[in-house]
PDB file of N, CA and C in Angstrom:
ATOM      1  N   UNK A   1       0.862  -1.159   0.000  1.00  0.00           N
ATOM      2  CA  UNK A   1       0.000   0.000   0.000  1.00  0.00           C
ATOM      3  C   UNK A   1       0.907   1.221   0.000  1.00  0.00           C
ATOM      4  N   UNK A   2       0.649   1.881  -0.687  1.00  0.00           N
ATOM      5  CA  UNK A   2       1.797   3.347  -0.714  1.00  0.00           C
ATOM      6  C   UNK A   2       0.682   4.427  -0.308  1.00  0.00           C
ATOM      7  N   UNK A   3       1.387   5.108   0.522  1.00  0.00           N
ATOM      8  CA  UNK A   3       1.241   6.124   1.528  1.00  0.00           C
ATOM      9  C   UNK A   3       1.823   7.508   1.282  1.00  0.00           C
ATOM     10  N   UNK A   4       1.496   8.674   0.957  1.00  0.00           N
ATOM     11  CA  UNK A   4       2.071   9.917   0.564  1.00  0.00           C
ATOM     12  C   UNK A   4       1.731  10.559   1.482  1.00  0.00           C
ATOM     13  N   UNK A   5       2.304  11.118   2.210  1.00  0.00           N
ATOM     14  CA  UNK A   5       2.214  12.438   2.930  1.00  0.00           C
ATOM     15  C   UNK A   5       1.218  13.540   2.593  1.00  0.00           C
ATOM     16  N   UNK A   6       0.389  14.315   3.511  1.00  0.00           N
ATOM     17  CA  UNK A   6       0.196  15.489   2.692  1.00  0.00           C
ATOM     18  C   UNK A   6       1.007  16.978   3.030  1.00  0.00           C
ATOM     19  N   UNK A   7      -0.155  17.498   3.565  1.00  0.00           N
ATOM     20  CA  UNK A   7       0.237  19.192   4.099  1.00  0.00           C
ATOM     21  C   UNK A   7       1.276  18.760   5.639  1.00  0.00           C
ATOM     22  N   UNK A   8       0.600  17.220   6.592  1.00  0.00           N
ATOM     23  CA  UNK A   8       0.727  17.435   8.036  1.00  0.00           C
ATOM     24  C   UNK A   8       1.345  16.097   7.792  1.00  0.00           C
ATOM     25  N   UNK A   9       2.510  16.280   9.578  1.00  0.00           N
ATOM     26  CA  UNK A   9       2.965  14.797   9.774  1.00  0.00           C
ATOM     27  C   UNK A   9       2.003  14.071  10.182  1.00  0.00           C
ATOM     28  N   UNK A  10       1.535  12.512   9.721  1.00  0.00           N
ATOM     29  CA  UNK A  10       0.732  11.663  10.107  1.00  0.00           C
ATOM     30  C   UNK A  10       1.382  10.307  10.165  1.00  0.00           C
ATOM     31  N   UNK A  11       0.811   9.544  11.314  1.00  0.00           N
ATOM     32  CA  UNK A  11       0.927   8.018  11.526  1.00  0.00           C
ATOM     33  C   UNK A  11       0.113   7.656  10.714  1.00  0.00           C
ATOM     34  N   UNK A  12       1.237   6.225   9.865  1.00  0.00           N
ATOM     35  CA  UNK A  12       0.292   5.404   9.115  1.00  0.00           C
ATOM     36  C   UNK A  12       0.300   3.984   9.778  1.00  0.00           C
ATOM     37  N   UNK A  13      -0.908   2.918   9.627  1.00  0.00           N
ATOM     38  CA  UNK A  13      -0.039   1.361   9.323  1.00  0.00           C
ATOM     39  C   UNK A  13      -1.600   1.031   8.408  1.00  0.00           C
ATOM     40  N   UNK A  14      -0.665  -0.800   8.486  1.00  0.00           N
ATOM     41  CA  UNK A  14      -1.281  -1.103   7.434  1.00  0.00           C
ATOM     42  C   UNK A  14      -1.841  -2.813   8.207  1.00  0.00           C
ATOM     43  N   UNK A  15      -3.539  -2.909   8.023  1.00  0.00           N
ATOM     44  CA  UNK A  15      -3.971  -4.264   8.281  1.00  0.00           C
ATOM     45  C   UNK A  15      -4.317  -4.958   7.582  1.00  0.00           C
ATOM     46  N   UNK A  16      -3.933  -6.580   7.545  1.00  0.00           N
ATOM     47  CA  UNK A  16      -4.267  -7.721   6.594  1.00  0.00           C
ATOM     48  C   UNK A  16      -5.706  -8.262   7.409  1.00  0.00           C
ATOM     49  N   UNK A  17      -6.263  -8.609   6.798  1.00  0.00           N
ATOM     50  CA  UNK A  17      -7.054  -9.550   7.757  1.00  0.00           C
ATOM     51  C   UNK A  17      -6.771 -11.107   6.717  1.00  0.00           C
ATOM     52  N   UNK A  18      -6.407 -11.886   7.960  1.00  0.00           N
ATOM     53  CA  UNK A  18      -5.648 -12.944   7.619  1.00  0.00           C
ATOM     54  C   UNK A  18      -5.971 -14.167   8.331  1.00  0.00           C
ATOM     55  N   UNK A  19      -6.855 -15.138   7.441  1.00  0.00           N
ATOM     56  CA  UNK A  19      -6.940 -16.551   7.935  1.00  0.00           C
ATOM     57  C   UNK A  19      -7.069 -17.522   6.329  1.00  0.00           C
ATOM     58  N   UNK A  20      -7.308 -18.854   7.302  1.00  0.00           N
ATOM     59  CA  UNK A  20      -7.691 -19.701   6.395  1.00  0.00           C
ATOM     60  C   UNK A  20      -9.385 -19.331   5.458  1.00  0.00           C
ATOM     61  N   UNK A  21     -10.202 -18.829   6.628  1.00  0.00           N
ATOM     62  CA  UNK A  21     -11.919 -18.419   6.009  1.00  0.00           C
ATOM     63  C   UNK A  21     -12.255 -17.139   6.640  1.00  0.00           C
ATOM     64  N   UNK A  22     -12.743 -16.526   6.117  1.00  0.00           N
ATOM     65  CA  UNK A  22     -13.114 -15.308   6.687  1.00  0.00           C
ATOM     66  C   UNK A  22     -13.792 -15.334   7.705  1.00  0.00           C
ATOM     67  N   UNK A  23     -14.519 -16.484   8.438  1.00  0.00           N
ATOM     68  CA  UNK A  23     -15.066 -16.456   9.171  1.00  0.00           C
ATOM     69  C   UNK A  23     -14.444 -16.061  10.781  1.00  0.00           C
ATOM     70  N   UNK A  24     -13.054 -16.919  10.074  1.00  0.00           N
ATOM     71  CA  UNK A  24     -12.493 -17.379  11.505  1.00  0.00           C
ATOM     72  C   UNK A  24     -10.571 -16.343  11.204  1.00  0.00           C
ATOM     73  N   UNK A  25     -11.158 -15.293  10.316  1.00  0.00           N
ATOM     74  CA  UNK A  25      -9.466 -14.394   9.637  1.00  0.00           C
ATOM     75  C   UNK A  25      -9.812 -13.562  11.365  1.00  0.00           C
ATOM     76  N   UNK A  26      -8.143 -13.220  11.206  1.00  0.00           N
ATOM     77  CA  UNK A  26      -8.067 -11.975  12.395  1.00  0.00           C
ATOM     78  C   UNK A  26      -7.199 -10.540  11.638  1.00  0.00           C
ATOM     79  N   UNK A  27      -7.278  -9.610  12.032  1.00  0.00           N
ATOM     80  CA  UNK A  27      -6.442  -8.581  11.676  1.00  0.00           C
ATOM     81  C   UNK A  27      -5.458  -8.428  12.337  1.00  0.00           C
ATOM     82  N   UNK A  28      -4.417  -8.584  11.082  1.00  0.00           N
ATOM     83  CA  UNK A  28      -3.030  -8.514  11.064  1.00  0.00           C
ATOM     84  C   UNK A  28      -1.687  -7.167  10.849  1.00  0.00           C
ATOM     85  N   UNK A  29      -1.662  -6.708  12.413  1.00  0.00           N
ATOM     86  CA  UNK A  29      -1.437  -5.288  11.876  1.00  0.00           C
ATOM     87  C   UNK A  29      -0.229  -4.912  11.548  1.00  0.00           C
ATOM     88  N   UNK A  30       0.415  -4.076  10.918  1.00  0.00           N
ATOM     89  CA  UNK A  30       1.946  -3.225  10.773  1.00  0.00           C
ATOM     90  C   UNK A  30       2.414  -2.192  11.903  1.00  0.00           C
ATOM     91  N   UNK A  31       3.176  -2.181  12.302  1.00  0.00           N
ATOM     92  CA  UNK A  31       4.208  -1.159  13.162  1.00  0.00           C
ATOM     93  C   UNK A  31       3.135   0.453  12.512  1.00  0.00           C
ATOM     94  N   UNK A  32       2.958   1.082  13.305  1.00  0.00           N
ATOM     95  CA  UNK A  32       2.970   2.957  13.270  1.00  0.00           C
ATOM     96  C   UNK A  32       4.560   3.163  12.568  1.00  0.00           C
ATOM     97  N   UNK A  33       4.256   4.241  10.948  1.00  0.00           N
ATOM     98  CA  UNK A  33       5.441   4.783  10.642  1.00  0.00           C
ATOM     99  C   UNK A  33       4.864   6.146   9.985  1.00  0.00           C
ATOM    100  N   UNK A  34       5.877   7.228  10.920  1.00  0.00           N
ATOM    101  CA  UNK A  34       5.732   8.661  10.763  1.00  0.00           C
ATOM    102  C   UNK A  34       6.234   9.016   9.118  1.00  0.00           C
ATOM    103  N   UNK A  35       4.982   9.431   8.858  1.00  0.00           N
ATOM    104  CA  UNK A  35       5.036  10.091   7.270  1.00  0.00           C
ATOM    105  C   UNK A  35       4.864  11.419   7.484  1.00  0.00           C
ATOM    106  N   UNK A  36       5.975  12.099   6.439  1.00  0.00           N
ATOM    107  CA  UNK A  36       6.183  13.508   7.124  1.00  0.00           C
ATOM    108  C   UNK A  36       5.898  14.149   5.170  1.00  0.00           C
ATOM    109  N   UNK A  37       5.105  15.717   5.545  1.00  0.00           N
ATOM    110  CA  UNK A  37       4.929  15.901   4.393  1.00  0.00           C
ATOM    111  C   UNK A  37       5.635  16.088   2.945  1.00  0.00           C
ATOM    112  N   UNK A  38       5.119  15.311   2.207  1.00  0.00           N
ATOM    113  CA  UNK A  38       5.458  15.450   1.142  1.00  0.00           C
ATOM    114  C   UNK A  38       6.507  14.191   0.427  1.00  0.00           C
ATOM    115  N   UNK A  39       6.331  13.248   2.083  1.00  0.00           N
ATOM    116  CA  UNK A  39       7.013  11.883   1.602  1.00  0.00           C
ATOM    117  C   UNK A  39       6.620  10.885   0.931  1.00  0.00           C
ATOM    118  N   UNK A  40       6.927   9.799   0.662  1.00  0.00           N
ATOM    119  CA  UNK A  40       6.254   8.545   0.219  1.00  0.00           C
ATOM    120  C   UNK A  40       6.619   7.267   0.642  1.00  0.00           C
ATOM    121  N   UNK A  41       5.770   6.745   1.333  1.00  0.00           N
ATOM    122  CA  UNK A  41       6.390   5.354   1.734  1.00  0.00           C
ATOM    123  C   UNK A  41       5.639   4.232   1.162  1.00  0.00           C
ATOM    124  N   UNK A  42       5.716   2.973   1.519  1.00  0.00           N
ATOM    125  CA  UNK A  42       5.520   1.769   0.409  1.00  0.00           C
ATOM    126  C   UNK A  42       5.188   1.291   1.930  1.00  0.00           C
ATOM    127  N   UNK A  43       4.018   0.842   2.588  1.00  0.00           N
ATOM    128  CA  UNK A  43       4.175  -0.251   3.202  1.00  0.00           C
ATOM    129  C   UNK A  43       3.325  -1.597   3.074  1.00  0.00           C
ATOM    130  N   UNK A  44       3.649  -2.956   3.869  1.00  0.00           N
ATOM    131  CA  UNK A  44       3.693  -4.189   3.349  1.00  0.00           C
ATOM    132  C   UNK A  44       3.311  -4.770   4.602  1.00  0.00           C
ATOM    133  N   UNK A  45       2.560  -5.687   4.558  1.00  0.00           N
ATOM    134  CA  UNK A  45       2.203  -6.128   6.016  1.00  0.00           C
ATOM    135  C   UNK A  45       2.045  -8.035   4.848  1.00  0.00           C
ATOM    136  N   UNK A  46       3.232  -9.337   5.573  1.00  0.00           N
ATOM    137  CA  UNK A  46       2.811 -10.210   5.211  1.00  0.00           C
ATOM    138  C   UNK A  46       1.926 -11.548   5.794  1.00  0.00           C
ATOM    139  N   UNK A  47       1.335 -12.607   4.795  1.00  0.00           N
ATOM    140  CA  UNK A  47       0.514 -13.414   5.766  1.00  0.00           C
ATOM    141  C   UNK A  47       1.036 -14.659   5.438  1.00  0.00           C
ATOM    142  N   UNK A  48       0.278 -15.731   6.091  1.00  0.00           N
ATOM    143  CA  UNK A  48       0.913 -17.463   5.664  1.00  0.00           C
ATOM    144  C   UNK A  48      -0.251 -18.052   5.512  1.00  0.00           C
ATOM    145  N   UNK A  49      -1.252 -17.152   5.681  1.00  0.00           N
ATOM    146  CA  UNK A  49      -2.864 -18.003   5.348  1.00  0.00           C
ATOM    147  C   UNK A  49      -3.470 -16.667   4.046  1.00  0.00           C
ATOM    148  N   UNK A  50      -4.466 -17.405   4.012  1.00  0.00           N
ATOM    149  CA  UNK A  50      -4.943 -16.099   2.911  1.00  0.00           C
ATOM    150  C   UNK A  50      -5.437 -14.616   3.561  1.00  0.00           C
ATOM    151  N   UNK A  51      -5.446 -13.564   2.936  1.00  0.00           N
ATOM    152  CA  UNK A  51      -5.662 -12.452   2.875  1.00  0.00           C
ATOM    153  C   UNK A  51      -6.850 -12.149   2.695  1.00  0.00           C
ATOM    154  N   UNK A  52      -8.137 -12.134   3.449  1.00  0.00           N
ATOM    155  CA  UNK A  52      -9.778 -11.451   2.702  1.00  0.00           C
ATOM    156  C   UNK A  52      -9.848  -9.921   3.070  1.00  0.00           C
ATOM    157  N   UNK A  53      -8.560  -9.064   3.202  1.00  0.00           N
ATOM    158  CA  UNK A  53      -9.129  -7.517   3.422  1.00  0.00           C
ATOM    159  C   UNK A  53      -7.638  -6.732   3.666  1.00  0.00           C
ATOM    160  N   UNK A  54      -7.733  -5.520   3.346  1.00  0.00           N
ATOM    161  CA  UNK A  54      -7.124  -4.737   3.752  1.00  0.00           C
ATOM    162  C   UNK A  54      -7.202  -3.624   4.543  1.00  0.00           C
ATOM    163  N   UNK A  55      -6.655  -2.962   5.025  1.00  0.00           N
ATOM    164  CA  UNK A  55      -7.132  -2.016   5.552  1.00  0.00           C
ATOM    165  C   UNK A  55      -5.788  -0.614   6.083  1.00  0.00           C
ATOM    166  N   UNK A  56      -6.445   0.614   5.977  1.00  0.00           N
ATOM    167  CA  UNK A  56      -4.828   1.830   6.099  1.00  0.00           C
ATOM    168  C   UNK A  56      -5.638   2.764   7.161  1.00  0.00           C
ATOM    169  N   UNK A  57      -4.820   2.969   8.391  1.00  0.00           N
ATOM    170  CA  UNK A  57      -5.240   3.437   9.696  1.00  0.00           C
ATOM    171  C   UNK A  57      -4.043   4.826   9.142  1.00  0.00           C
ATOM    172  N   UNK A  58      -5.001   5.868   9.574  1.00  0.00           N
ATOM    173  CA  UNK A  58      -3.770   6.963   9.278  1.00  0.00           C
ATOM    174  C   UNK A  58      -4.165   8.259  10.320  1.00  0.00           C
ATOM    175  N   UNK A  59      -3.360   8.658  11.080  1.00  0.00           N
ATOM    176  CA  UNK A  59      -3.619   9.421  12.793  1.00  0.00           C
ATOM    177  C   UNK A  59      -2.833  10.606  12.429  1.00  0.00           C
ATOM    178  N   UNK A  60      -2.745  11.837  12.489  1.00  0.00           N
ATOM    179  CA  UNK A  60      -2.359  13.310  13.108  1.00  0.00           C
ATOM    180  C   UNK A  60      -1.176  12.695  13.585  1.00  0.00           C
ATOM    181  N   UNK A  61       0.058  13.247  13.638  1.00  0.00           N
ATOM    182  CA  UNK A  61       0.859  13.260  14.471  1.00  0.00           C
ATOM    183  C   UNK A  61       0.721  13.815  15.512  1.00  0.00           C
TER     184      UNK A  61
END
């Protein structure tokens, strides 16, 4: 998932939701990484079961 900065510093991460069935997937989260404006970051969150979702949490510094 790539992440650009805008005007303000903001916390990003990134969630898999990750099982064998969706019934029984949990969310799988990434580390908080400070994106400062006007940057770009790439982040990657991996799994060992399948993937049914994604998801990008992004907070105010």
């Amino acid at each position: 998932m790539d992440c650009t900065g805008g005007t303000q510093t903001s916390w990003a991460r990134l969630g898999g939701l990750c099982g064998p069935t969706s019934g029984i997937a949990v969310w799988n989260w990434s580390n908080w990484y400070r994106i400062g404006p006007g940057e770009s970051w790439t982040l990657s969150r991996e799994c060992n079961v399948r993937v049914w979702g994604q998801r990008v949490e992004v907070r105010p510094y």
